[in-house]
Protein backbone atom coordinates (compact mmCIF):
# COMPACT_ATOMS: atom_id res chain seq x y z
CA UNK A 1 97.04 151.39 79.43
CA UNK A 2 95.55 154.25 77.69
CA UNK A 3 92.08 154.87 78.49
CA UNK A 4 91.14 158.11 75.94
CA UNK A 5 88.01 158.51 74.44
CA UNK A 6 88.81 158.15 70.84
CA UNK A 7 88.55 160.37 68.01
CA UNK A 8 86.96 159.40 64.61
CA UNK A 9 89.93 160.26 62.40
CA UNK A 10 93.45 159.24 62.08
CA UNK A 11 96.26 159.99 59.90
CA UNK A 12 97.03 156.38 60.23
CA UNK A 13 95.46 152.89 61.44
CA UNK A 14 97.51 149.96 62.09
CA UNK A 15 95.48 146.82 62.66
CA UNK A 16 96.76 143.95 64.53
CA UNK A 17 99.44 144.65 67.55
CA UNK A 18 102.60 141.60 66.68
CA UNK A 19 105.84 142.72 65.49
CA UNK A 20 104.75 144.19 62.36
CA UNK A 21 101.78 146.01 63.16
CA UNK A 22 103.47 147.47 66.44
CA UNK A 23 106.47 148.79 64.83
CA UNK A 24 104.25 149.98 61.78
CA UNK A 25 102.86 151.87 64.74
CA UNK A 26 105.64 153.39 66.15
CA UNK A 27 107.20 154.41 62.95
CA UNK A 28 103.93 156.47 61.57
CA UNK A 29 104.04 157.79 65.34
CA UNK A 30 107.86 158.87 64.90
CA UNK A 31 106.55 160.12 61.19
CA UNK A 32 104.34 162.82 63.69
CA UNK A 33 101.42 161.04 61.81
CA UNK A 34 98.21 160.67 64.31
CA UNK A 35 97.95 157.08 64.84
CA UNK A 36 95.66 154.40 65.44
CA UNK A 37 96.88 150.66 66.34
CA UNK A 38 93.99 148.00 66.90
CA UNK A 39 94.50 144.93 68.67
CA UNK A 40 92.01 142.35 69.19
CA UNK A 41 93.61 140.68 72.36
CA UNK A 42 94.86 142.61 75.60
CA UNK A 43 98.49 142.82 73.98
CA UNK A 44 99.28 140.42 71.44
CA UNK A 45 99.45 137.01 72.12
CA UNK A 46 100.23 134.82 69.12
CA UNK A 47 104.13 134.26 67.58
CA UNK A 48 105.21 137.58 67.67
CA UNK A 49 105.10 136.71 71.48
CA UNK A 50 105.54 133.16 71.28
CA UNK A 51 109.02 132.61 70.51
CA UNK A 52 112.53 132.13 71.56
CA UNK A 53 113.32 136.08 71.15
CA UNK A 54 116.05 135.47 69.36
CA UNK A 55 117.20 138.74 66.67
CA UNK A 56 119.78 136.55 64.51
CA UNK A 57 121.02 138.74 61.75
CA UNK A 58 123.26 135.32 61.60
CA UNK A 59 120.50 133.61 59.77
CA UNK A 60 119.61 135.76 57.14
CA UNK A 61 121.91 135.60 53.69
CA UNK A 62 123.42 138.76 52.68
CA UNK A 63 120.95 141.26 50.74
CA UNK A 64 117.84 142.86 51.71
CA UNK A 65 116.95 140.37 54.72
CA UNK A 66 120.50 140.96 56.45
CA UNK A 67 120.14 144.39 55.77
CA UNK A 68 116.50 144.49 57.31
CA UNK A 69 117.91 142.42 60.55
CA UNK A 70 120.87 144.94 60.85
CA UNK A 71 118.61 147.71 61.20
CA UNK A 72 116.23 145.55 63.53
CA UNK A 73 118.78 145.53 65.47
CA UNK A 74 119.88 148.92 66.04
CA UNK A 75 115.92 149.39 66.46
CA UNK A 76 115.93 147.08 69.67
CA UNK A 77 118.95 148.76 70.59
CA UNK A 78 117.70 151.94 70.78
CA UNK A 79 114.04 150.85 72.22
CA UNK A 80 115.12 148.66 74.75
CA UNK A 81 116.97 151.41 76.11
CA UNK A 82 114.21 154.00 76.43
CA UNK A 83 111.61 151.20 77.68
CA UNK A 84 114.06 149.73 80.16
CA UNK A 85 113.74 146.32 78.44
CA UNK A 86 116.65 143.79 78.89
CA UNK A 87 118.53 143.03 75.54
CA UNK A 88 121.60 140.94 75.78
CA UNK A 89 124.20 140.26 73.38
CA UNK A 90 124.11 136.54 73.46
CA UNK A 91 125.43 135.51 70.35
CA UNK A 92 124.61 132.28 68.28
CA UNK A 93 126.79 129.26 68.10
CA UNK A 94 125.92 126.88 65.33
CA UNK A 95 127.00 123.57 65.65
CA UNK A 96 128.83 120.89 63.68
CA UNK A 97 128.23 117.20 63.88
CA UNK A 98 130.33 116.16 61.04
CA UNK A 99 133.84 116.78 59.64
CA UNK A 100 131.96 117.83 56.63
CA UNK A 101 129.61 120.52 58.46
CA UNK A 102 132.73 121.70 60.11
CA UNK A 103 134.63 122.03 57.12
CA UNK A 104 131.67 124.16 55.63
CA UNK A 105 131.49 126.49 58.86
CA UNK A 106 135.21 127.07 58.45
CA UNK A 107 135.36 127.91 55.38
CA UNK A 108 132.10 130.14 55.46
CA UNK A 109 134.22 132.07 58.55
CA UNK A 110 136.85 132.98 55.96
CA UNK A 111 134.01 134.32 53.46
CA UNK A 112 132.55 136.52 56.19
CA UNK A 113 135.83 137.87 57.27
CA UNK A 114 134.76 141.86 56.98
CA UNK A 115 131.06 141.32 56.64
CA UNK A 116 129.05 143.95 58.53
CA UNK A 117 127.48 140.56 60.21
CA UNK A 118 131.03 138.93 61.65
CA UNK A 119 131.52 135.11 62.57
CA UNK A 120 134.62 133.21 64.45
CA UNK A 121 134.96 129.77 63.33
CA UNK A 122 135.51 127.27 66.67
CA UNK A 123 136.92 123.62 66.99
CA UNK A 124 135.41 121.05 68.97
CA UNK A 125 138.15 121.40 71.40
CA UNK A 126 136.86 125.36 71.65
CA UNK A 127 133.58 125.04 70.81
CA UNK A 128 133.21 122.17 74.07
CA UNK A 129 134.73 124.71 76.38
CA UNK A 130 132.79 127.54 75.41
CA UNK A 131 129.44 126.15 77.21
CA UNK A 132 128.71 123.87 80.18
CA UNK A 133 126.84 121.22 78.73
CA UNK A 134 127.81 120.33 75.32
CA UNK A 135 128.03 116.43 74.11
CA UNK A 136 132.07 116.45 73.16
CA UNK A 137 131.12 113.42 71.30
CA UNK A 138 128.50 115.42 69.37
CA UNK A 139 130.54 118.61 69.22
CA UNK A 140 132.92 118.95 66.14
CA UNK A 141 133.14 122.46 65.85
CA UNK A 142 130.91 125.68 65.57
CA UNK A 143 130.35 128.78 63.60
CA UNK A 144 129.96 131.81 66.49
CA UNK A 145 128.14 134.82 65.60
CA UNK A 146 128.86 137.04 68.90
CA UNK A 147 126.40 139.97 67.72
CA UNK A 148 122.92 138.11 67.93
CA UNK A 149 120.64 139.40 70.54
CA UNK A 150 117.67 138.08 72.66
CA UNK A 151 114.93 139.76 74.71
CA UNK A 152 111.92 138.54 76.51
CA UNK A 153 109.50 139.06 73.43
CA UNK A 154 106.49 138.91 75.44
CA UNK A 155 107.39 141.99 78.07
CA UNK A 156 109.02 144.01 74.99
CA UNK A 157 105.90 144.05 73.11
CA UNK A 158 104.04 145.02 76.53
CA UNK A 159 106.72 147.79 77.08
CA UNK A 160 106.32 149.00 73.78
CA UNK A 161 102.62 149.36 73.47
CA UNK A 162 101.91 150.43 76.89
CA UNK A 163 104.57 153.20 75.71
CA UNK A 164 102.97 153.64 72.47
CA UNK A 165 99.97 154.43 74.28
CA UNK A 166 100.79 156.87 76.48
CA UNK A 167 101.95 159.23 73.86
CA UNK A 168 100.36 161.78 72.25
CA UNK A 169 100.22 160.74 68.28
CA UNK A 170 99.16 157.02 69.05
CA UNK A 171 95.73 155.61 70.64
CA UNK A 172 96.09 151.85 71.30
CA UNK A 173 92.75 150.43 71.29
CA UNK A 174 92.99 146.64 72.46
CA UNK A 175 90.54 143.93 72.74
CA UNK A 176 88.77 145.22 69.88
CA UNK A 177 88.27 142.93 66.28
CA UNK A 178 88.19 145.11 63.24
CA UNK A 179 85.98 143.75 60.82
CA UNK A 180 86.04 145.61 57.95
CA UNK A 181 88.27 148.12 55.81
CA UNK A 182 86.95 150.28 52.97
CA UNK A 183 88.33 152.58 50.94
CA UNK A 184 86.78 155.99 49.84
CA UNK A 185 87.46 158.74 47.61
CA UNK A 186 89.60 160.04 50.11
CA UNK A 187 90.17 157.97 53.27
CA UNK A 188 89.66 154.30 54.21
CA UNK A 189 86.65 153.36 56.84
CA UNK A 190 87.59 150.87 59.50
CA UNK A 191 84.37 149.38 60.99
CA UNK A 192 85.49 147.16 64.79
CA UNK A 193 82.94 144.47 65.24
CA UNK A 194 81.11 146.82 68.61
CA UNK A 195 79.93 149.07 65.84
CA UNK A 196 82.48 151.71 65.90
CA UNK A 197 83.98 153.51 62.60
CA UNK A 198 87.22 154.94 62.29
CA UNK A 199 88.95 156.97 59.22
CA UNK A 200 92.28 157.53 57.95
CA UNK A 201 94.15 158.14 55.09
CA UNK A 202 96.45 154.76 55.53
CA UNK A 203 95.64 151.40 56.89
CA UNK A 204 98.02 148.61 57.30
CA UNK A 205 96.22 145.51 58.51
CA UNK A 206 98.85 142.99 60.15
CA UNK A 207 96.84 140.36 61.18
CA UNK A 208 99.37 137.27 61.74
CA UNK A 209 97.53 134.36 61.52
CA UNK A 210 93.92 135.74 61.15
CA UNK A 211 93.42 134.87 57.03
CA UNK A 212 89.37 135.28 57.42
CA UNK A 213 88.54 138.41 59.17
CA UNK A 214 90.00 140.67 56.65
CA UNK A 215 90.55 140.87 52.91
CA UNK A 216 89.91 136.69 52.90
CA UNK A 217 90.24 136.69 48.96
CA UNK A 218 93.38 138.21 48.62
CA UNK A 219 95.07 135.83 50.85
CA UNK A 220 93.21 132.90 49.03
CA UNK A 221 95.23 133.83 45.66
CA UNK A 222 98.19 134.07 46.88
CA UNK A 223 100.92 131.40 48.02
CA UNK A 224 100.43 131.93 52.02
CA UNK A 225 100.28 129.02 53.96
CA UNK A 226 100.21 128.87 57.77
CA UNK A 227 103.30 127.37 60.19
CA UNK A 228 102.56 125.17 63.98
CA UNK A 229 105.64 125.26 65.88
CA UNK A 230 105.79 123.69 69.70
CA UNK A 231 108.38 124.84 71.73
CA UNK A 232 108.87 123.91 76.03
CA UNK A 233 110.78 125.19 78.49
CA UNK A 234 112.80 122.62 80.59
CA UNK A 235 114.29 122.49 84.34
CA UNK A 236 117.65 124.09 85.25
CA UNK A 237 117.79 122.79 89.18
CA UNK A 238 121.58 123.53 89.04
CA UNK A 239 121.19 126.82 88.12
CA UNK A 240 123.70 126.34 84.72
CA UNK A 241 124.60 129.07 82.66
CA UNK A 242 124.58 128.00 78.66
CA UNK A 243 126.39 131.10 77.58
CA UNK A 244 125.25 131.46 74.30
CA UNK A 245 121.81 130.57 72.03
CA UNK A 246 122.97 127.00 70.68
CA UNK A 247 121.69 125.84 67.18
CA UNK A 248 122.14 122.58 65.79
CA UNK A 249 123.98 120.95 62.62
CA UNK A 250 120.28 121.00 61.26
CA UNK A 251 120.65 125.10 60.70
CA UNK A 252 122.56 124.31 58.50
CA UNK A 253 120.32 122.72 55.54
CA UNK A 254 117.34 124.95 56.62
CA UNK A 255 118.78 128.71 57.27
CA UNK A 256 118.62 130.70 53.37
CA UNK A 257 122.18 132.09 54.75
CA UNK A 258 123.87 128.56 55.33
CA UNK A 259 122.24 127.28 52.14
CA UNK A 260 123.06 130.11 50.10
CA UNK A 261 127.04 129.55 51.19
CA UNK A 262 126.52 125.88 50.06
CA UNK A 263 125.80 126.66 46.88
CA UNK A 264 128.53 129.17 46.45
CA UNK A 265 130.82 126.09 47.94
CA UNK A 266 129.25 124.17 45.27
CA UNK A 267 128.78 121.34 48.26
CA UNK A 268 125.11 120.06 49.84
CA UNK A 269 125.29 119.01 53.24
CA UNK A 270 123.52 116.02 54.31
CA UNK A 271 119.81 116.64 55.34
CA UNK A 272 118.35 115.72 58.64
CA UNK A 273 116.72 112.03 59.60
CA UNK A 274 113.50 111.54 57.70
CA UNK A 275 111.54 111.58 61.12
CA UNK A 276 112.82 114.98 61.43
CA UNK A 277 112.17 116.65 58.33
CA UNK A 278 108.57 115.16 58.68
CA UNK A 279 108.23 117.63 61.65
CA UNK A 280 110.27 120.48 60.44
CA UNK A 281 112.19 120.20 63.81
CA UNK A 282 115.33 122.54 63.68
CA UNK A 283 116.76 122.31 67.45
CA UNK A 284 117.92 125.75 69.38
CA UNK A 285 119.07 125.57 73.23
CA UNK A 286 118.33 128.98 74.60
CA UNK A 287 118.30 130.85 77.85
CA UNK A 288 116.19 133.44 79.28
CA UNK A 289 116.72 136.15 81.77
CA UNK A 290 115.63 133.96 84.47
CA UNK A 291 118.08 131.52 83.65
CA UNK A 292 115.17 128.88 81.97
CA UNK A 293 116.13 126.86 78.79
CA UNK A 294 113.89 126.85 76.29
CA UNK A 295 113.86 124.28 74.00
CA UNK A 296 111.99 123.91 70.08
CA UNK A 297 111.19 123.45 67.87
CA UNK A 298 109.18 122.13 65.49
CA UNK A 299 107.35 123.54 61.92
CA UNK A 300 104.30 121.80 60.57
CA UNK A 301 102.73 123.77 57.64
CA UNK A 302 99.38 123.56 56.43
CA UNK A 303 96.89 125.09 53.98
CA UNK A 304 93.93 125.06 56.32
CA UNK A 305 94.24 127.18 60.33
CA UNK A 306 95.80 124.87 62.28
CA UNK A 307 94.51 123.80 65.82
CA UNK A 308 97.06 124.80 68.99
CA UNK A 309 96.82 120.99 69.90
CA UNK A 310 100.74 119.78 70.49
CA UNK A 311 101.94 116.62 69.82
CA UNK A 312 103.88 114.09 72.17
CA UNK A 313 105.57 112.71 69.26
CA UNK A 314 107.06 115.86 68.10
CA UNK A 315 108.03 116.65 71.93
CA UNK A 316 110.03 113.53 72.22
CA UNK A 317 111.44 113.98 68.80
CA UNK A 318 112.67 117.40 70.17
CA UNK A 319 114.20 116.32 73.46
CA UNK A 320 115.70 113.33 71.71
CA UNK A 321 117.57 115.03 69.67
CA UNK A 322 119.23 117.52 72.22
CA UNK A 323 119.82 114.94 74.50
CA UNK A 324 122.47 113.88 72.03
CA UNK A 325 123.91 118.04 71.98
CA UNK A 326 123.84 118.35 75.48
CA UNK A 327 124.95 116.56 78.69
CA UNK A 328 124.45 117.24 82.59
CA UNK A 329 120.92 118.79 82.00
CA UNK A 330 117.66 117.93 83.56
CA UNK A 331 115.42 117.55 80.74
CA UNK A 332 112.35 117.87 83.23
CA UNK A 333 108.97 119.41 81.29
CA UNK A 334 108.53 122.24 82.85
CA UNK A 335 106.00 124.42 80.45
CA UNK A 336 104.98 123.97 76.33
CA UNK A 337 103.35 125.88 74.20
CA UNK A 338 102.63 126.28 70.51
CA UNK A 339 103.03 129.50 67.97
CA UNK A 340 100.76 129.95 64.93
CA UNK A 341 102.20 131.84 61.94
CA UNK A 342 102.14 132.34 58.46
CA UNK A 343 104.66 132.41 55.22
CA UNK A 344 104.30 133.66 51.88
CA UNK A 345 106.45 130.35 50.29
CA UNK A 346 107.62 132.52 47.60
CA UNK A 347 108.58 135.54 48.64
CA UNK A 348 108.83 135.18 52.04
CA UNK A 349 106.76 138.12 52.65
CA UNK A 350 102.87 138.45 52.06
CA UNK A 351 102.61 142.60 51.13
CA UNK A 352 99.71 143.38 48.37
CA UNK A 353 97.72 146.68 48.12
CA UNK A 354 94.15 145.90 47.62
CA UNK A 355 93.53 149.76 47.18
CA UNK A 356 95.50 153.01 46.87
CA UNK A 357 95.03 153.58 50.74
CA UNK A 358 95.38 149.97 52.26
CA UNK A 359 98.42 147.95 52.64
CA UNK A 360 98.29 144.06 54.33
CA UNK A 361 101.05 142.21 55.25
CA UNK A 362 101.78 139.26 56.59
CA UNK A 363 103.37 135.88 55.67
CA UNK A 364 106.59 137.12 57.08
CA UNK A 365 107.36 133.65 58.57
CA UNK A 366 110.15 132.42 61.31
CA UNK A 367 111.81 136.02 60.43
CA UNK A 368 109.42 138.23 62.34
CA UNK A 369 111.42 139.22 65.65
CA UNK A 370 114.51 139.72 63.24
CA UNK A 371 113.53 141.23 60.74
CA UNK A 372 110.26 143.09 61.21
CA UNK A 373 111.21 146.22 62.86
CA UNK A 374 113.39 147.28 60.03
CA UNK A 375 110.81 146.31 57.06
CA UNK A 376 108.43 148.24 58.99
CA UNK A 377 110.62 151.27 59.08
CA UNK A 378 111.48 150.94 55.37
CA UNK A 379 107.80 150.61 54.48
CA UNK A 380 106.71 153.56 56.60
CA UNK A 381 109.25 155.51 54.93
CA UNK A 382 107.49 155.07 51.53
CA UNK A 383 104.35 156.13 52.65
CA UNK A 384 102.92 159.98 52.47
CA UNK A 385 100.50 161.57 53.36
């Protein structure tokens, strides 16, 4: 961790260290732009750190989203490889319940055939052998994208800054709340709540979940409300290997790219049980370097900050339904947690200018880990100075 006195000026300041803000950081760095990126914890600890790690071009319809995950991940691609980070090539198998749902994946496979984001249509006879533990009586086929990726997000962003850090054009200065941001005739003022001001010609404030610190009455005008997801880990005493990141039949009537291909197929797919639309629970099996499965999750939206108190309910709606997905697993509690993020229900993408010099954005949603990387790179590439 850098330790630097700190100089007064920047080219650029970056406040708030999650996916956004840290690549917003690295990119001005690559720019050669003197940079600045403030973090008010250690290293970030909300979603961006807080989630399954999945980067699942699969899930995002074709346009500027898929684009944005495609170059995400040649991003991770090329980081993980300087920062000694594992990335695997996991893939994503999306489950079918119904004949219905597998008719739709197989005829989706046929649309994609040549798309820069590829998919191989299984049936249930293939799609049971292609992992240890799923339900053949759940299992009627699956739609397998084999270019999705997953890291450990929590060490990557650790990696990164710590990286970020040590070089020359960025100062990371953690545990540190900035409180304000003005802009002057010619540079922005960043005042940190221990008294400190800092200038710069740019600041991009990233602050996740934080709505009050900074810029409150933007945020209040604009459609942003704020997500509670729970995820858990469970026990693996047999030491199985799942093969792939498993989502189930409810992708399908949540995911923009599996609901834009309905409506192309002029079909709708039946929705979820009431119980679990309630909860916003969309159910992904995963599997981490260590060989864990983590389990989740659930979405519960709200206008006001949510509190990080979970729910049993939701837990046992959760593990309910992927008992029915999966069989010979120990569904054993072995860790929980909840992530706190935000969405712009528009857009899908909180970015507004409140001055020449200032930039925030947030609201990103569920998308984050797949698609920030490349928005920050295309935003960073607008910028001069």
């Amino acid at each position: 961790m850098s330790t630097q006195t700190y100089q007064r000026n920047y080219d650029v300041i970056v406040i708030g260290g999650g996916v956004l803000g840290a690549f917003h950081a690295y990119f001005a760095m690559q720019r050669g732009w003197k940079t600045l990126l403030i973090e008010r914890d250690i290293f970030p600890q909300q979603a961006s750190v807080r989630n399954f790690g999945l980067i699942i071009p699969s899930a995002m319809p074709p346009g500027i989203w898929r684009d944005r995950a495609l170059a995400s991940c040649d991003i991770y691609e090329e980081l993980t490889s300087q920062l000694g980070v594992p990335l695997r090539r996991v893939g994503t198998q999306y489950l079918a319940h119904t004949a219905a749902e597998a008719r739709f994946l197989k005829q989706m496979s046929i649309a994609m055939q040549g798309s820069p984001c590829p998919a191989e249509f299984l049936n249930a006879e293939e799609t049971i052998h292609s992992s240890c533990c799923l339900n053949p009586e759940f299992c009627s086929g699956s739609l397998y994208f084999p270019q999705d990726l997953q890291l450990d997000p929590d060490q990557f962003f650790r990696e990164l800054i710590n990286w970020i850090a040590c070089t020359s054009d960025c100062d990371y200065l953690p545990k540190t709340t900035a409180v304000s941001v003005r802009e002057r005739s010619s540079h922005c003022q960043v005042k940190t709540a221990d008294g400190r001001a800092f200038h710069a010609e740019h600041v991009i404030v990233c602050s996740g979940a934080d709505l009050q610190t900074l810029f409150p009455e933007e945020y209040i005008e604009r459609n942003v409300q704020y997500c509670k997801l729970q995820m858990l880990k469970i026990s693996n005493p047999e030491n199985r290997t799942l093969g792939t990141s498993i989502a189930s039949p409810i992708a399908l009537t949540r995911y923009p790219a599996f609901l834009n291909t309905q409506f192309l197929q002029g079909i709708t797919l039946d929705a979820p049980a009431a119980e679990l639309q309630e909860h916003g629970i969309q159910i992904w099996m995963t599997q981490n370097q260590h060989n864990e499965f983590i389990l989740g999750d659930s979405h519960a939206y709200s206008v006001d900050p949510p509190t990080e108190r979970m729910s049993a309910e939701v837990e046992e709606l959760i593990i309910n339904y992927a008992r029915k997905m999966f069989v010979k697993l120990d569904f054993q509690v072995t860790d929980r947690w909840c992530g706190i993020y935000t969405e712009e229900k528009a857009a899908g993408l909180f970015h507004k200018q409140p001055g020449e010099r200032i930039q925030l954005l947030t609201g990103i949603g569920g998308k984050g880990m797949t698609t920030g990387p490349g928005l920050a790179k295309e935003n960073i590439g607008q910028l001069s100075l």
